[in-house]
N, C-alpha and C. Protein backbone atom coordinates (compact mmCIF):
# COMPACT_ATOMS: atom_id res chain seq x y z
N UNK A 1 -83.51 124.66 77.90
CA UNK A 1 -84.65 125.52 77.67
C UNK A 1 -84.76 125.81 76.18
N UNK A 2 -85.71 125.94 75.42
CA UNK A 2 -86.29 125.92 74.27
C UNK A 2 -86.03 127.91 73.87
N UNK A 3 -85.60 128.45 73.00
CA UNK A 3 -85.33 129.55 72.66
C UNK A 3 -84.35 129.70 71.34
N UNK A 4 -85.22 130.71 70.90
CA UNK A 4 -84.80 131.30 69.58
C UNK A 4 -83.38 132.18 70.00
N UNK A 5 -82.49 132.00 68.58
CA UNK A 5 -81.23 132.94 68.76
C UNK A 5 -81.34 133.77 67.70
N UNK A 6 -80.92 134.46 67.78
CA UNK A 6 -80.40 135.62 66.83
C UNK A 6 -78.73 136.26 67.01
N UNK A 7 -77.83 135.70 66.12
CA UNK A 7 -76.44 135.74 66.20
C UNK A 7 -75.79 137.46 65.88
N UNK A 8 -75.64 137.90 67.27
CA UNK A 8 -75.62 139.62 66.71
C UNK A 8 -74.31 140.19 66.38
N UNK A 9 -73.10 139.16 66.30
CA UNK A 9 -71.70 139.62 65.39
C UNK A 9 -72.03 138.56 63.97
N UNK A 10 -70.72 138.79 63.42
CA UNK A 10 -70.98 137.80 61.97
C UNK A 10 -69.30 138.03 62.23
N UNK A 11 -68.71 136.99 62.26
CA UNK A 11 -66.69 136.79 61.79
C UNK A 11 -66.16 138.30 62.57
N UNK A 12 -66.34 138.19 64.01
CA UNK A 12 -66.08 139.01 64.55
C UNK A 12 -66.48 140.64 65.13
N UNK A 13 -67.32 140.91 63.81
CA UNK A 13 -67.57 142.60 64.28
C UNK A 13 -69.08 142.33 64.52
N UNK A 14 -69.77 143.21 64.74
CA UNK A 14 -71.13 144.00 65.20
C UNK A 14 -71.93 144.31 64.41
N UNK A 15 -72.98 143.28 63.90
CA UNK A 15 -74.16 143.58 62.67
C UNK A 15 -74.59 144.37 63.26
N UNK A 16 -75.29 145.51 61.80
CA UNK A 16 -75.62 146.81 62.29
C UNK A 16 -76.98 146.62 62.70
N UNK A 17 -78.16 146.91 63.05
CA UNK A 17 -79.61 146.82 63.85
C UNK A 17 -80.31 146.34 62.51
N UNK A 18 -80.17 146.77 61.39
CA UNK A 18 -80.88 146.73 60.34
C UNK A 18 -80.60 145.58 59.36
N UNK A 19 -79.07 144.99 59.60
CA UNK A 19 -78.52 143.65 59.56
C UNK A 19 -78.98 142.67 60.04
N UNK A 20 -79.50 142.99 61.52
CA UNK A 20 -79.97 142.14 62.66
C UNK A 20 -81.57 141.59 62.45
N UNK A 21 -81.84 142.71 61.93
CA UNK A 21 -83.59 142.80 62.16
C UNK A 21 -83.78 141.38 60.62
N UNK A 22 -82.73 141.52 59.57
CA UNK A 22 -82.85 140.63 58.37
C UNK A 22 -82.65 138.80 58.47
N UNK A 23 -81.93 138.92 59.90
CA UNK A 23 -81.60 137.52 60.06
C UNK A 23 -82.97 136.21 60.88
N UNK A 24 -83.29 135.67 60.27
CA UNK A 24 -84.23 134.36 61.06
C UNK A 24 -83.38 134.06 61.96
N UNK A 25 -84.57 133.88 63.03
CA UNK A 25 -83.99 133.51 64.21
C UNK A 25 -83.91 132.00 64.14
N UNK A 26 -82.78 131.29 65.12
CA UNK A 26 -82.43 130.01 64.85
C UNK A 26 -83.08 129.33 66.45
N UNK A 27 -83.94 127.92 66.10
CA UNK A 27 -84.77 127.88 67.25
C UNK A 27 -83.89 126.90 67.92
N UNK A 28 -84.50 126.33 69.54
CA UNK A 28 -84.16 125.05 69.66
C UNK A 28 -83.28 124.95 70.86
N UNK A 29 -82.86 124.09 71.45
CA UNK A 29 -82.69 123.71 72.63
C UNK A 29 -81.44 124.30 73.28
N UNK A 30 -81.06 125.25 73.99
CA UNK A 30 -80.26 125.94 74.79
C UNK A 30 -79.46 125.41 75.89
N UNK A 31 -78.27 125.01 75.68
CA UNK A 31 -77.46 124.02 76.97
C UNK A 31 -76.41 125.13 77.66
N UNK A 32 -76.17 125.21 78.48
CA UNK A 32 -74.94 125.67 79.01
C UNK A 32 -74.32 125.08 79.96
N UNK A 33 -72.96 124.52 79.48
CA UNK A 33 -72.35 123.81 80.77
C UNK A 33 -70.96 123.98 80.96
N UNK A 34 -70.64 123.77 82.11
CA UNK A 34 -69.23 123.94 82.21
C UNK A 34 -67.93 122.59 81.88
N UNK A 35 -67.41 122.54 80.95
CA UNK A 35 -66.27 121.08 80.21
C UNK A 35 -65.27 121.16 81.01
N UNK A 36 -66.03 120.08 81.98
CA UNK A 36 -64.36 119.86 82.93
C UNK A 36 -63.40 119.03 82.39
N UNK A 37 -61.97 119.62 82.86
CA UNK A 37 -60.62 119.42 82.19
C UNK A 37 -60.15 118.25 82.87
N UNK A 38 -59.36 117.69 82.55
CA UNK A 38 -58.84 116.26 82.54
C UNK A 38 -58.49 116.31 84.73
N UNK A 39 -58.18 117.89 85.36
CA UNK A 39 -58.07 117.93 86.36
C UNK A 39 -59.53 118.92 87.22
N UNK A 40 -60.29 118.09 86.28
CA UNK A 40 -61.71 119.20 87.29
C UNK A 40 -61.25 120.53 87.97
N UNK A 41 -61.03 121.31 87.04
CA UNK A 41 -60.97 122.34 87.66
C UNK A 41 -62.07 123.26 87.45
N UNK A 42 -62.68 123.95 88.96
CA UNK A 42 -63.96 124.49 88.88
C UNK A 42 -64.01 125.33 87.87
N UNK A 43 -63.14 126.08 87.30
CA UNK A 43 -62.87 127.44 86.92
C UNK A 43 -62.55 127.44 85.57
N UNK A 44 -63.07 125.88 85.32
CA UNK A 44 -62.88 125.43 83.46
C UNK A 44 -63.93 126.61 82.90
N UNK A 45 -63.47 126.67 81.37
CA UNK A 45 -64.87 127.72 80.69
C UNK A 45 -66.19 126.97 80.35
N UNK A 46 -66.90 127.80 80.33
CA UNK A 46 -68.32 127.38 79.75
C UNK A 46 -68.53 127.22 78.19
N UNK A 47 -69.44 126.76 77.88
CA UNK A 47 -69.97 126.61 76.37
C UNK A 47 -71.70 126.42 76.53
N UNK A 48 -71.46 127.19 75.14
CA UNK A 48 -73.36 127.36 74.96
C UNK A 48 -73.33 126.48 73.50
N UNK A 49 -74.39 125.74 73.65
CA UNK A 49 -74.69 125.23 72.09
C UNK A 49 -76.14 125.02 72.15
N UNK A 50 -76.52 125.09 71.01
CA UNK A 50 -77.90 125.37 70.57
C UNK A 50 -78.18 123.57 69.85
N UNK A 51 -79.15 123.24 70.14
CA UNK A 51 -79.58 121.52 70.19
C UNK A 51 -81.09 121.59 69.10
N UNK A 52 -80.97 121.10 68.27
CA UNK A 52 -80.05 120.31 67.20
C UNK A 52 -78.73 121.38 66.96
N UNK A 53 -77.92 121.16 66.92
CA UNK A 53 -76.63 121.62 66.11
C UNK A 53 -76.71 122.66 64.95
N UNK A 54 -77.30 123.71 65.37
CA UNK A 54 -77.27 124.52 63.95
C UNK A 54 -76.38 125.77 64.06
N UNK A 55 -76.17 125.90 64.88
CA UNK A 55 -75.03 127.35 65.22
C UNK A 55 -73.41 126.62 65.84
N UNK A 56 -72.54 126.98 65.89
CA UNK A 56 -71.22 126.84 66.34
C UNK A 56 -71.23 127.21 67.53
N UNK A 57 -70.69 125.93 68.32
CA UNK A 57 -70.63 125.98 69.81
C UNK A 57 -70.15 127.33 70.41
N UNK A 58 -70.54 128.40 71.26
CA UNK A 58 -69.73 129.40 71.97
C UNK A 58 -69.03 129.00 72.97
N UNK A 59 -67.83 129.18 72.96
CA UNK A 59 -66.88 129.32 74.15
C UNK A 59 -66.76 130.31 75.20
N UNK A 60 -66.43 129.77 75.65
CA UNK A 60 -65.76 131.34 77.43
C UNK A 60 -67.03 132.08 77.05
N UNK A 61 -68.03 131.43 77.75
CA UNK A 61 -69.54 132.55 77.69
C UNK A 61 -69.52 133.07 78.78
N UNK A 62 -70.00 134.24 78.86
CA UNK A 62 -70.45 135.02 79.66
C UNK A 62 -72.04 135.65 79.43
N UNK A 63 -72.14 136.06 80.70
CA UNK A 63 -73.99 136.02 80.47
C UNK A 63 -73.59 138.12 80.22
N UNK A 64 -74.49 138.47 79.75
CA UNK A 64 -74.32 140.01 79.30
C UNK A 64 -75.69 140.76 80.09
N UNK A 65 -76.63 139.97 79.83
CA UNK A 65 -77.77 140.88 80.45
C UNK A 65 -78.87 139.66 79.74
N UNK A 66 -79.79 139.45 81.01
CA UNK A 66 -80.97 138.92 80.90
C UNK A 66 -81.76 139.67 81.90
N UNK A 67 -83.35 140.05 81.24
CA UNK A 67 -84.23 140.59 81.56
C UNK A 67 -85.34 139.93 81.08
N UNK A 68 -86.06 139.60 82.29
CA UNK A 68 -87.36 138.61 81.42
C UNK A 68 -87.12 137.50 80.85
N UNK A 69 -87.88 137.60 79.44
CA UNK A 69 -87.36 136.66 78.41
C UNK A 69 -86.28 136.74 77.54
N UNK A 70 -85.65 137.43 77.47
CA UNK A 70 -84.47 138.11 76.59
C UNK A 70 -83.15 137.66 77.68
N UNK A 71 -82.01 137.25 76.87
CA UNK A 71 -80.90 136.97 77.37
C UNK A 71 -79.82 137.48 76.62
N UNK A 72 -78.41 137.71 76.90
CA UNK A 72 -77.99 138.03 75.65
C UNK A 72 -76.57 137.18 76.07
N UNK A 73 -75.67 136.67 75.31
CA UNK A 73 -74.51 135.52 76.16
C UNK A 73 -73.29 135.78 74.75
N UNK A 74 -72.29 136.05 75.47
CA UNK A 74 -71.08 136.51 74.64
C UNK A 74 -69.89 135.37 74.63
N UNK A 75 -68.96 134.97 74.18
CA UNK A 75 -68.18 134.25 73.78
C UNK A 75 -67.42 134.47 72.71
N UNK A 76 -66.62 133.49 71.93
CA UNK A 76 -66.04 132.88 71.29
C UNK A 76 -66.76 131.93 70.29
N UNK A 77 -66.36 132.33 69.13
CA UNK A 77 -67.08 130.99 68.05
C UNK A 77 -65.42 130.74 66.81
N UNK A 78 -65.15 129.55 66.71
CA UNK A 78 -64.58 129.11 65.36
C UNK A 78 -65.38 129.17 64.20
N UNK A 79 -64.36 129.75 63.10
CA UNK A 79 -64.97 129.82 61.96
C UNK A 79 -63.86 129.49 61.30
N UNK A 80 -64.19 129.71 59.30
CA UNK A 80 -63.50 129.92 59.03
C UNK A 80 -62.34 131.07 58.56
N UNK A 81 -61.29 130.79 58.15
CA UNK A 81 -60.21 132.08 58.06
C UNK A 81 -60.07 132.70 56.75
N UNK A 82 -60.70 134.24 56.53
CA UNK A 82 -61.02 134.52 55.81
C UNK A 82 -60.00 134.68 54.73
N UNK A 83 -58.67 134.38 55.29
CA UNK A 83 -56.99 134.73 54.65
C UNK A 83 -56.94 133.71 54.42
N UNK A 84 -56.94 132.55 55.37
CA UNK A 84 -56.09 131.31 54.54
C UNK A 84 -57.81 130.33 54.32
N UNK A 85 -57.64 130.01 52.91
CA UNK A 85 -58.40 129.23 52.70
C UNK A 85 -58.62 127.64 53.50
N UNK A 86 -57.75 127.23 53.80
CA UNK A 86 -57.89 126.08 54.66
C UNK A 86 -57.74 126.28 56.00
N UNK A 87 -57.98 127.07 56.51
CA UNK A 87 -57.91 127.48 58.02
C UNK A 87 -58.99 127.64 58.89
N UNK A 88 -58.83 127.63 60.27
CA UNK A 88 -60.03 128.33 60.82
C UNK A 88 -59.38 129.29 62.11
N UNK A 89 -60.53 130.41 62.44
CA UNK A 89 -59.65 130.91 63.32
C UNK A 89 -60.84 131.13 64.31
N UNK A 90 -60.67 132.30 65.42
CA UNK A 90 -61.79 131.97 66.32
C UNK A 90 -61.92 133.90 66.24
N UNK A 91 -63.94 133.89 66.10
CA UNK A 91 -64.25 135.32 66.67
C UNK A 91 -64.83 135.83 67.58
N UNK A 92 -65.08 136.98 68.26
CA UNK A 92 -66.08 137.35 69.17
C UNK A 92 -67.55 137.40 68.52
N UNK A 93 -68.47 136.65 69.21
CA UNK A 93 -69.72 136.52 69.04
C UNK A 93 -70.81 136.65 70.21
N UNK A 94 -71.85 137.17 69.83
CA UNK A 94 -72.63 137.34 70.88
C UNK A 94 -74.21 137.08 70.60
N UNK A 95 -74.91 136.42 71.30
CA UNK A 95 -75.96 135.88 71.13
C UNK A 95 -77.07 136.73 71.77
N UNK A 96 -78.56 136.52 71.07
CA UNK A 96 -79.31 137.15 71.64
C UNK A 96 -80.43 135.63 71.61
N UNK A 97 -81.08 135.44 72.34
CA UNK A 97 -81.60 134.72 72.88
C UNK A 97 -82.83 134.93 73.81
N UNK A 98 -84.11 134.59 73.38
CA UNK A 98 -85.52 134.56 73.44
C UNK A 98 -85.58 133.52 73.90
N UNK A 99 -86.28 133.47 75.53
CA UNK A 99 -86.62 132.30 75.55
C UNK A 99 -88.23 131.59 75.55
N UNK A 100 -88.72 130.60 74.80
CA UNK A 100 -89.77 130.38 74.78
C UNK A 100 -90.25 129.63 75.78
N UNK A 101 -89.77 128.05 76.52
CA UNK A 101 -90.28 127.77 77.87
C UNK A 101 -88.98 126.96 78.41
């Protein structure tokens, strides 16, 4: 499904509303599926990625609240580590998500 995001943590914490309201929304094709493990297990996690590739895949999503057109889907994102320069580590992120059709 075709829908705009708006990424409402940044490296873990909670942009403030007025943080939020500054960011362009990122458009484009909305997948969610479940990556089965080498033993299909039903109970593998989900991932959300946004198509073309412009945001960092979310992990272990969970849906938070959809109403209407509005969705909002929480996870896991890798980034990088703000301590070690060659590192990456993983934060809580949560998506807000408009959907257009």
């Amino acid at each position: 499904m075709l829908v705009e995001v708006v990424e409402l943590w940044w490296q873990g914490k909670k942009l403030s509303r007025e943080a939020r309201k500054q960011l362009k929304p990122v458009r484009g094709e909305l997948t969610v599926e479940r990556r089965w493990t080498h033993q299909d297990i039903e109970w593998a996690p989900l991932y959300a990625d946004i198509r073309p590739y412009q945001l960092e895949t979310l992990c272990q999503v969970k849906l938070r609240y959809w109403k209407g057109r509005n969705v909002v889907l929480s996870g896991v994102q890798r980034g990088p580590d703000a301590e070690r320069k060659k590192g990456e580590t993983q934060y809580e992120q949560w998506w807000w998500c408009r959907i257009l059709s």
